[in-house]
N, C-alpha and C. Protein backbone atom coordinates (compact mmCIF):
# COMPACT_ATOMS: atom_id res chain seq x y z
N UNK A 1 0.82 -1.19 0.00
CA UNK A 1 0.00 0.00 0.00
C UNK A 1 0.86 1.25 0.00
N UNK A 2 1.57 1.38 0.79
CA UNK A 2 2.94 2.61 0.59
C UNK A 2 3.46 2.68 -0.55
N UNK A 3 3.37 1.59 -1.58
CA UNK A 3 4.79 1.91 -2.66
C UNK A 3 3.71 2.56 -3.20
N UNK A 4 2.30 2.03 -3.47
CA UNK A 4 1.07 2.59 -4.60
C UNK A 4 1.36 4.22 -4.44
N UNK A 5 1.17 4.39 -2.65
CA UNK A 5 0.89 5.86 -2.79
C UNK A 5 2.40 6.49 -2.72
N UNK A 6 3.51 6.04 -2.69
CA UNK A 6 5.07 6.68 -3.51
C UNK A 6 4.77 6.99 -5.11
N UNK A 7 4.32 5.88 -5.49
CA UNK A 7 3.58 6.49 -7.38
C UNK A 7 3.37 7.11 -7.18
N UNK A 8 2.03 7.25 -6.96
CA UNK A 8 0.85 8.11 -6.74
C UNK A 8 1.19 10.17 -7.02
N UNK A 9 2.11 10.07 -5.51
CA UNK A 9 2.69 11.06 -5.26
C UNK A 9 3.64 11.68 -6.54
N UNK A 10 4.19 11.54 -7.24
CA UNK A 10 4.44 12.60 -8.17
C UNK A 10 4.09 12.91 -9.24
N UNK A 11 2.87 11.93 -9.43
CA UNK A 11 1.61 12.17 -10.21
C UNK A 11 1.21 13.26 -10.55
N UNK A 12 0.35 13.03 -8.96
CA UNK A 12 -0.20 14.26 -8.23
C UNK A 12 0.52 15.86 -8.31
N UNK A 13 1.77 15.98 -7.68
CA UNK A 13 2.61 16.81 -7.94
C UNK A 13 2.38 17.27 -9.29
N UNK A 14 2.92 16.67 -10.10
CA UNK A 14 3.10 17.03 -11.91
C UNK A 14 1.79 17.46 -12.18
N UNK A 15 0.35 17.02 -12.16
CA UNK A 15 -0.51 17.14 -12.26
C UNK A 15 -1.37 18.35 -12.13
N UNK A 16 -0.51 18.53 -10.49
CA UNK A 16 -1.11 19.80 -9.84
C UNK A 16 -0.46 21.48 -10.30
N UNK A 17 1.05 21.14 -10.84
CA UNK A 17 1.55 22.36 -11.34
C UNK A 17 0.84 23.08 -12.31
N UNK A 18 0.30 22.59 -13.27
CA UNK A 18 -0.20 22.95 -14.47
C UNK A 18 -1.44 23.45 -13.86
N UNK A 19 -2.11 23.56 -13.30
CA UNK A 19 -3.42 23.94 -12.27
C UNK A 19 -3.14 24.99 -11.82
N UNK A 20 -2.09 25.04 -11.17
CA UNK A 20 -1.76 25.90 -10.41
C UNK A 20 -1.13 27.08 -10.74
N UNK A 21 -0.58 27.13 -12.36
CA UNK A 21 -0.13 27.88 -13.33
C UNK A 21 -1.49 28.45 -13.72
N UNK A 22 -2.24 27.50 -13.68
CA UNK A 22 -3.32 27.81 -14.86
C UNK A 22 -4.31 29.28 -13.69
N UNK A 23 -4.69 28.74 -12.89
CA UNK A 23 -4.75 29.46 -11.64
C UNK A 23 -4.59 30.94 -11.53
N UNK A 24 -3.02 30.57 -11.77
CA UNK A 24 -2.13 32.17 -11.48
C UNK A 24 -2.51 33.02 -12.11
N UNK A 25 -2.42 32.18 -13.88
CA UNK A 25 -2.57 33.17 -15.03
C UNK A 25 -3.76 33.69 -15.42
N UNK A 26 -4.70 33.15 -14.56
CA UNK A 26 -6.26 32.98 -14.72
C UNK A 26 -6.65 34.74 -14.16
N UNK A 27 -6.11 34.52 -12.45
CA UNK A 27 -6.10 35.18 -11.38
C UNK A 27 -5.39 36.83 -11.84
N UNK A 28 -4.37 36.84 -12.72
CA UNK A 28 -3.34 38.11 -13.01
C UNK A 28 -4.10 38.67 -14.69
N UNK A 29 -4.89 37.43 -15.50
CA UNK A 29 -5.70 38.48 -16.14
C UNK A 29 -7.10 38.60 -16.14
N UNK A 30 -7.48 38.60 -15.25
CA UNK A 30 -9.04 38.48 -14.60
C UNK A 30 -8.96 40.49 -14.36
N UNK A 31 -8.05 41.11 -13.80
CA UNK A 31 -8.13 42.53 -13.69
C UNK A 31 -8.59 42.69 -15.06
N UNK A 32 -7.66 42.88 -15.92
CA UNK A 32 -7.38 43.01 -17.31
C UNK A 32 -8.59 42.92 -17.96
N UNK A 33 -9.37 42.08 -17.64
CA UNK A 33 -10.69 40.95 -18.46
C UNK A 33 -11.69 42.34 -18.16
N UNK A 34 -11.94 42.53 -16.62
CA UNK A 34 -12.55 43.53 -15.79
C UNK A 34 -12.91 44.51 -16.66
N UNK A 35 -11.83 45.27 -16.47
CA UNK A 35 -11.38 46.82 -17.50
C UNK A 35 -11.65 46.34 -18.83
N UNK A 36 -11.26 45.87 -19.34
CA UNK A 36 -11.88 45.64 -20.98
C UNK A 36 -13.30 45.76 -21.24
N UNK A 37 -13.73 44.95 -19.65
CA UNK A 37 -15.09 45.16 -20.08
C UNK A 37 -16.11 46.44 -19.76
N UNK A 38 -15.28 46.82 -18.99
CA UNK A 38 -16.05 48.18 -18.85
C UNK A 38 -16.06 49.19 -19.87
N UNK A 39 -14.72 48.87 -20.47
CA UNK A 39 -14.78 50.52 -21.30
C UNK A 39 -15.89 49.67 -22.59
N UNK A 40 -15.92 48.49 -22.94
CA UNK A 40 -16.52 48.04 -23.80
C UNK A 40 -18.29 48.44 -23.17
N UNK A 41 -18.57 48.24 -22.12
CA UNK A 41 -19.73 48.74 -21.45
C UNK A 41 -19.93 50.21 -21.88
N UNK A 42 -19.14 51.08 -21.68
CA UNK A 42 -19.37 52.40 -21.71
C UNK A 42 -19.08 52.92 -23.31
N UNK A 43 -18.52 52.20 -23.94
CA UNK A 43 -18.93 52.59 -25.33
C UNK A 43 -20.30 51.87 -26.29
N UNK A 44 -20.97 50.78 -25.77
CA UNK A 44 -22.00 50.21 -26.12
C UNK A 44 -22.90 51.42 -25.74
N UNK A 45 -22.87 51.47 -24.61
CA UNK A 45 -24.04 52.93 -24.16
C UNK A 45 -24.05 53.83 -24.89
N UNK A 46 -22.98 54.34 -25.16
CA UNK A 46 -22.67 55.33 -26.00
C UNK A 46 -23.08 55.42 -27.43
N UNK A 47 -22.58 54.38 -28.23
CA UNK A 47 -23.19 53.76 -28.96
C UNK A 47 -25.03 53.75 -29.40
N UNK A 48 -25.31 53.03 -28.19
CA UNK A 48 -27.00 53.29 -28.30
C UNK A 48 -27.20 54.80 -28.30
N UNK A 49 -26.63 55.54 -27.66
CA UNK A 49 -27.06 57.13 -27.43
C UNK A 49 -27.59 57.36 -25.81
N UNK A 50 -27.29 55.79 -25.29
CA UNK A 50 -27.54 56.16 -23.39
C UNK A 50 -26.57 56.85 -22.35
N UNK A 51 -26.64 57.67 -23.06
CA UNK A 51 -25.46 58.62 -22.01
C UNK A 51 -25.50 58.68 -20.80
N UNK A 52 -26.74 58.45 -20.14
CA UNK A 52 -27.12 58.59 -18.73
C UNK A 52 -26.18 57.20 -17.90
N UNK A 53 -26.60 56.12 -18.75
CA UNK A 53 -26.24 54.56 -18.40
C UNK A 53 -24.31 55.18 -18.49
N UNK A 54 -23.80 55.70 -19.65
CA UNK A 54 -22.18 55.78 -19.40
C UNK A 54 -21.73 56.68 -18.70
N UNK A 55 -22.99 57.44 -18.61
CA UNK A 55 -22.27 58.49 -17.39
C UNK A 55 -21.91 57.68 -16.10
N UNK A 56 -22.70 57.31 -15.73
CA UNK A 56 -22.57 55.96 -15.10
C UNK A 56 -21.27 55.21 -14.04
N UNK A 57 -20.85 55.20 -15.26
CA UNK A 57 -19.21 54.18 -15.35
C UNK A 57 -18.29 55.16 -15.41
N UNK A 58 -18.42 56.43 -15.09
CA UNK A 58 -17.31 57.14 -15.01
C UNK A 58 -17.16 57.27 -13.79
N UNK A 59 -15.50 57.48 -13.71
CA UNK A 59 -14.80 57.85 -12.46
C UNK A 59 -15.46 58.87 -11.60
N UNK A 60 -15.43 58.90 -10.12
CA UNK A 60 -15.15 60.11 -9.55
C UNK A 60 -14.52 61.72 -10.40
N UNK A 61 -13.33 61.26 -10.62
CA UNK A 61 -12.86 62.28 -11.01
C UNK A 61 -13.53 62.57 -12.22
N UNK A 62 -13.71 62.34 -13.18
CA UNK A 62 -14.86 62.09 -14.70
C UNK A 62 -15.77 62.85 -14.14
N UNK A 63 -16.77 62.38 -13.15
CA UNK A 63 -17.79 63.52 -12.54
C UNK A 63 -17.98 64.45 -11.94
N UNK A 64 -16.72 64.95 -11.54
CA UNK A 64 -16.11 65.90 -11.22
C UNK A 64 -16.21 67.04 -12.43
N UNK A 65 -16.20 66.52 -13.21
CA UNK A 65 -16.21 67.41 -14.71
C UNK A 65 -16.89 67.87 -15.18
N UNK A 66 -17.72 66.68 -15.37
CA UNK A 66 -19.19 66.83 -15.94
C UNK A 66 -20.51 66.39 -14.84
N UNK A 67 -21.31 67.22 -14.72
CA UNK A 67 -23.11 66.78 -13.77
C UNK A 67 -23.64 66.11 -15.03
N UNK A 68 -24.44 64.91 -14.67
CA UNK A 68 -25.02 64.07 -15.63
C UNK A 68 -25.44 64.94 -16.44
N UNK A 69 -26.12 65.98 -16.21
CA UNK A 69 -27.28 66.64 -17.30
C UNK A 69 -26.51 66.84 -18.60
N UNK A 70 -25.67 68.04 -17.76
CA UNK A 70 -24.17 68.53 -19.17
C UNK A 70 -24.00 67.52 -20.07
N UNK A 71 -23.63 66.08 -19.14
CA UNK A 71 -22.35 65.32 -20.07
C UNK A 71 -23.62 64.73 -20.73
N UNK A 72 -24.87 64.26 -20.47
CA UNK A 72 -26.08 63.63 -21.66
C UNK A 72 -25.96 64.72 -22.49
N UNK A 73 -26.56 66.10 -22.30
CA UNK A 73 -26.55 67.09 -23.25
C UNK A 73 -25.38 66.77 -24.29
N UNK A 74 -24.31 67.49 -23.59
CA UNK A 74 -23.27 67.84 -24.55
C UNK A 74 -22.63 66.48 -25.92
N UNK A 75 -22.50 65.06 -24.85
CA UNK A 75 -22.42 64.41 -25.85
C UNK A 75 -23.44 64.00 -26.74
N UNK A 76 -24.80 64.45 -27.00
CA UNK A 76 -25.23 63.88 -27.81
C UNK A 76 -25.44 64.84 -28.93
N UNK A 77 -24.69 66.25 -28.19
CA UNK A 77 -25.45 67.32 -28.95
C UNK A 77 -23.55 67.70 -30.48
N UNK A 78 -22.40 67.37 -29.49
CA UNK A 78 -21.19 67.17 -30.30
C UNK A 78 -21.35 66.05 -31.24
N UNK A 79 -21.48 65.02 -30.77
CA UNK A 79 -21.30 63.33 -31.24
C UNK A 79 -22.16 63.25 -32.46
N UNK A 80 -23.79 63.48 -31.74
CA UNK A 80 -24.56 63.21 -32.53
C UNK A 80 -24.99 64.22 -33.56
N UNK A 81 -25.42 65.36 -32.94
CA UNK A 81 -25.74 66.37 -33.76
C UNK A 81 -24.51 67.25 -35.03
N UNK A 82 -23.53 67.74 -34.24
CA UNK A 82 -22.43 67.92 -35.19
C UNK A 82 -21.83 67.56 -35.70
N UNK A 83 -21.86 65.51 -35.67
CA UNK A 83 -21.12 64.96 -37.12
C UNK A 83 -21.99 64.26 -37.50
N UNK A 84 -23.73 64.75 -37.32
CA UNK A 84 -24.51 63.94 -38.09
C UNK A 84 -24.56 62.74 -37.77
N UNK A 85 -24.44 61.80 -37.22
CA UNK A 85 -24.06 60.46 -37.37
C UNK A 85 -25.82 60.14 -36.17
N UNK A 86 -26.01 58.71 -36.10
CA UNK A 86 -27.22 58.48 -35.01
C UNK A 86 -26.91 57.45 -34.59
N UNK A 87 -25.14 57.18 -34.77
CA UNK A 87 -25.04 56.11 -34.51
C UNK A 87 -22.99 55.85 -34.32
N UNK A 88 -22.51 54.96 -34.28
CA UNK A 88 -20.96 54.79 -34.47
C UNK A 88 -20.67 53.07 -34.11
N UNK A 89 -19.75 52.76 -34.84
CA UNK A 89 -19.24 51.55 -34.28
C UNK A 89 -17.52 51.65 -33.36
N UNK A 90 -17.20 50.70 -33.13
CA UNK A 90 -16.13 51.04 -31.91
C UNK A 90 -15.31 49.92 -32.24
N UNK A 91 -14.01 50.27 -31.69
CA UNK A 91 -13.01 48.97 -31.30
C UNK A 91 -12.39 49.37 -30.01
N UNK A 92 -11.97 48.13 -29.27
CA UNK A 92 -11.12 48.40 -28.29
C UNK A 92 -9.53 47.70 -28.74
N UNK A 93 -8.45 48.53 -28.38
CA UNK A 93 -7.20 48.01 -28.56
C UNK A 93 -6.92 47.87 -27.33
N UNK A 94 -6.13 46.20 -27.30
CA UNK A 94 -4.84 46.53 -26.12
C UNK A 94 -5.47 46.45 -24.74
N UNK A 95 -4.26 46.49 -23.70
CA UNK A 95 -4.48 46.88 -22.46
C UNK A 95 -3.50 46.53 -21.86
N UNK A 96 -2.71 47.97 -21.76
CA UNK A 96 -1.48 48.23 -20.64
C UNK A 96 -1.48 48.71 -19.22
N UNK A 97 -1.01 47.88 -18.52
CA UNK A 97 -1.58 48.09 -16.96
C UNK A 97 -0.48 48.97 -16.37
N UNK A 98 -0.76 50.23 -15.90
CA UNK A 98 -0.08 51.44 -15.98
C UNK A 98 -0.39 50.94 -14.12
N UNK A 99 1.27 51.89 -13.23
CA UNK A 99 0.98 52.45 -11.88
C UNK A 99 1.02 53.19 -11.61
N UNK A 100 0.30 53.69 -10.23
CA UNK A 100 0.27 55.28 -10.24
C UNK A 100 -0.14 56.62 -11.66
N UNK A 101 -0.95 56.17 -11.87
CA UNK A 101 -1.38 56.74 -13.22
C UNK A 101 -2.39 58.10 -12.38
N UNK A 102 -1.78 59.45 -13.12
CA UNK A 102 -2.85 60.30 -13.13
C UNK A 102 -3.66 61.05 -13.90
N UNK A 103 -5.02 61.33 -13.62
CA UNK A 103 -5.63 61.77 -14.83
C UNK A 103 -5.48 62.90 -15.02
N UNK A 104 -4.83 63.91 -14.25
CA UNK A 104 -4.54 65.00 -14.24
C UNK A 104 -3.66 65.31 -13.15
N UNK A 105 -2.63 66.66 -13.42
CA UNK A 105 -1.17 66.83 -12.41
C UNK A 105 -1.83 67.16 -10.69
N UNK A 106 -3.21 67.64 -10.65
CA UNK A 106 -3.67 67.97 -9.33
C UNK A 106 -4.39 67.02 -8.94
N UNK A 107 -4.77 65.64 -9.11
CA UNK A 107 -5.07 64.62 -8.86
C UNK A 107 -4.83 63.45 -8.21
N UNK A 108 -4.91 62.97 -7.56
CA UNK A 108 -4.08 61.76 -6.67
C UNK A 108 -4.22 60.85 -7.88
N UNK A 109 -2.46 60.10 -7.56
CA UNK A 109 -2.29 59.15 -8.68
C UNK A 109 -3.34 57.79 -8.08
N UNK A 110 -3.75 57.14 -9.08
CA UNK A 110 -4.52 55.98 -8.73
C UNK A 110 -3.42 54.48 -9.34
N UNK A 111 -3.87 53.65 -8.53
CA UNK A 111 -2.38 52.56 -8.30
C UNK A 111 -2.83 51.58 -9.51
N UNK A 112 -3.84 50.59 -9.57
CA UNK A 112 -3.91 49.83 -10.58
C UNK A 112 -5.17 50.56 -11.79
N UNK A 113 -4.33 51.01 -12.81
CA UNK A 113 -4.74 51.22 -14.56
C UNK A 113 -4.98 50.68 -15.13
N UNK A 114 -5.63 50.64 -16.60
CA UNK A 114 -5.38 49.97 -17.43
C UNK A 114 -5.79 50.31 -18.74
N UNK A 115 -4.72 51.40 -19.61
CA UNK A 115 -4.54 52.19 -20.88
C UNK A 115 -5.11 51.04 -22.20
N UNK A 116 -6.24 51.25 -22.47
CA UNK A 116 -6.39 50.98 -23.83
C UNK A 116 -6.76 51.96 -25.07
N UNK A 117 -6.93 51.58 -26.46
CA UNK A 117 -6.82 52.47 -27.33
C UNK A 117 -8.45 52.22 -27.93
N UNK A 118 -9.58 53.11 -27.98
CA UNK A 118 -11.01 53.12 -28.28
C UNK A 118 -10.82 53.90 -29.76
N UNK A 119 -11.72 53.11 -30.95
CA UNK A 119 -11.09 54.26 -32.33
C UNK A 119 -12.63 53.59 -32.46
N UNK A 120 -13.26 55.02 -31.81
CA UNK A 120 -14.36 55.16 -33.24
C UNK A 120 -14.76 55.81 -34.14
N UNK A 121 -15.59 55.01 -35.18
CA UNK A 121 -15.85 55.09 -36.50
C UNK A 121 -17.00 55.42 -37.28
N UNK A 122 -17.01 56.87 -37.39
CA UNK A 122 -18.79 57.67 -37.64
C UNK A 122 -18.40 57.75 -39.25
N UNK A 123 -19.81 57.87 -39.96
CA UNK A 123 -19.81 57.89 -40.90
C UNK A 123 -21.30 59.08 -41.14
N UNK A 124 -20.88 59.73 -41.50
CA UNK A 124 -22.00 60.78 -41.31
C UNK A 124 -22.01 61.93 -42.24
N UNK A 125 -22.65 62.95 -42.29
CA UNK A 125 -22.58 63.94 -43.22
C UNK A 125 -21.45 64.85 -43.74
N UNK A 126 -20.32 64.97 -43.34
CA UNK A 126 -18.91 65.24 -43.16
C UNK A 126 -18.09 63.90 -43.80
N UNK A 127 -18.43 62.63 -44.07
CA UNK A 127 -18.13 61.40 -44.36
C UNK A 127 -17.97 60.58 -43.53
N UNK A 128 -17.07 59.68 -44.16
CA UNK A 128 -16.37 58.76 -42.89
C UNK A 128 -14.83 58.94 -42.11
N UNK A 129 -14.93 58.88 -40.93
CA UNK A 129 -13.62 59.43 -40.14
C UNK A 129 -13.74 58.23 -38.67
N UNK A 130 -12.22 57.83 -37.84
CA UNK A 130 -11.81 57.68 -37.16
C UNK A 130 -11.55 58.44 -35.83
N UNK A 131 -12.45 58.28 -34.91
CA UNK A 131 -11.50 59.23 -33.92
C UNK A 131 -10.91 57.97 -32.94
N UNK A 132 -9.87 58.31 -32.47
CA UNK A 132 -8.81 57.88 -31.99
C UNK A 132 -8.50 58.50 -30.25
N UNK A 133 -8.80 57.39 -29.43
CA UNK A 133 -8.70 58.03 -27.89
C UNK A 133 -8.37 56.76 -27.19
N UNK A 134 -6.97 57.69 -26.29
CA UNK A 134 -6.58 56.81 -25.32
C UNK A 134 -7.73 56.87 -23.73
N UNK A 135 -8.15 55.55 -23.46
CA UNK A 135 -9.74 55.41 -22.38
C UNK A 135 -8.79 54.38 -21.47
N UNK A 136 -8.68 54.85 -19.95
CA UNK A 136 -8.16 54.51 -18.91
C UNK A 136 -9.38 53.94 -18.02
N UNK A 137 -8.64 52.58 -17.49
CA UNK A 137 -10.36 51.92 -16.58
C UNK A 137 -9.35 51.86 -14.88
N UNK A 138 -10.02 52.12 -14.16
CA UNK A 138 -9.34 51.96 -12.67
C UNK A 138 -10.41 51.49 -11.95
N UNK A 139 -10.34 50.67 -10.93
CA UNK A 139 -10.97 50.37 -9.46
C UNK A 139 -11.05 51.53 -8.76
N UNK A 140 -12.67 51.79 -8.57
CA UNK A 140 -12.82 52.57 -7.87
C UNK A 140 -13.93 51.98 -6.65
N UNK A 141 -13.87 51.96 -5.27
CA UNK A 141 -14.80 51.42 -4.41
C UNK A 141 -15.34 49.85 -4.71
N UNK A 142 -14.40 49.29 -5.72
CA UNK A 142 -14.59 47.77 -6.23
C UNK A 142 -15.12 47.57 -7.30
N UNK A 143 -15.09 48.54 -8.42
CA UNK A 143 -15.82 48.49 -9.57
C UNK A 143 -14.70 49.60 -10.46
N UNK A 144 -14.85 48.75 -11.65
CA UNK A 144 -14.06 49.58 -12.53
C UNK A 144 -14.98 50.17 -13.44
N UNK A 145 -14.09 51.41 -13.40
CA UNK A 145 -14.69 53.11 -13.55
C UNK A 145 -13.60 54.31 -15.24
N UNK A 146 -14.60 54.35 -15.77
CA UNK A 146 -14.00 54.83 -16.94
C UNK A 146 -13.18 56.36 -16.46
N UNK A 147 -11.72 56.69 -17.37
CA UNK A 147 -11.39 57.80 -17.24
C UNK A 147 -10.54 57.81 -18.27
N UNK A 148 -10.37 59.41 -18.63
CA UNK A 148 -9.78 60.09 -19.81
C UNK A 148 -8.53 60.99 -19.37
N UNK A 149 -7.51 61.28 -19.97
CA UNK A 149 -6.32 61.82 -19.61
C UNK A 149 -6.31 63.17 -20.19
N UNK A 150 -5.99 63.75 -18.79
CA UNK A 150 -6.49 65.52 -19.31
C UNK A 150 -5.07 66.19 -19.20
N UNK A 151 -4.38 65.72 -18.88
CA UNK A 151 -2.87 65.99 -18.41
C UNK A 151 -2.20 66.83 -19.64
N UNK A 152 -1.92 68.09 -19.70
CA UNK A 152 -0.83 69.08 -20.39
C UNK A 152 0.52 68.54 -20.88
């Protein structure tokens, strides 16, 4: 009965590494997964034209900026109204996990980031064009929270 479980034993071992890798790597991009999905959240809204819902998902500091009313107003009245469009499609690039990242120089730096690249794509009375923006996602109170880099 001892020799079975001497086999046994580095079986088990060998068995268990790959688990336990799998685990790690699971565990270190599960943040990553998070943030992707938020900014993908907050450009779907956007998208539909629910500004209220992406106001939402913005940071503290983000609302600091804008009072819901403004930021529904204003983006639908730039976005939608001045390039014509009633609509846009989106991509998300990437995701670089930045520390101490701030959204601005009078701002407390916030510790875990995560810099991706949002390019959307209106096609509207002006034609078709790309806009191109770097969209930062951080933990805020346990939920990740959209923010934009205002920094000089």
């Amino acid at each position: 009965m001892k020799k079975n479980r001497i086999k046994i034993l580095p079986i088990l071992v060998v068995g268990l590494i790959p688990l336990i890798i799998a685990l790690v790597l699971f565990l270190f991009n599960l943040s990553e997964q998070q943030a992707k999905r938020v900014v993908d959240d907050f450009y779907t809204y956007e998208q539909e034209g629910d500004f209220s819902s992406s106001w939402q998902l913005l940071h503290p500091y983000m609302k600091d900026k804008f009072t819901k009313g403004h930021y529904i107003q204003d983006r639908a009245h730039v976005f939608m109204n001045h390039f014509g469009v009633t609509t846009f499609s989106y991509e998300v690039e990437g995701a670089e996990k930045i520390k101490d990242w701030k959204m601005e120089e009078d701002r407390d730096a916030l510790n875990e980031v995560y810099m991706m690249t949002v390019i959307q794509t209106y096609k509207g009375k002006y034609g078709h064009f790309d806009l191109y923006q770097k969209v930062y996602a951080a933990k805020e109170e346990g939920e990740w929270t959209i923010l934009w880099d205002y920094n000089k």
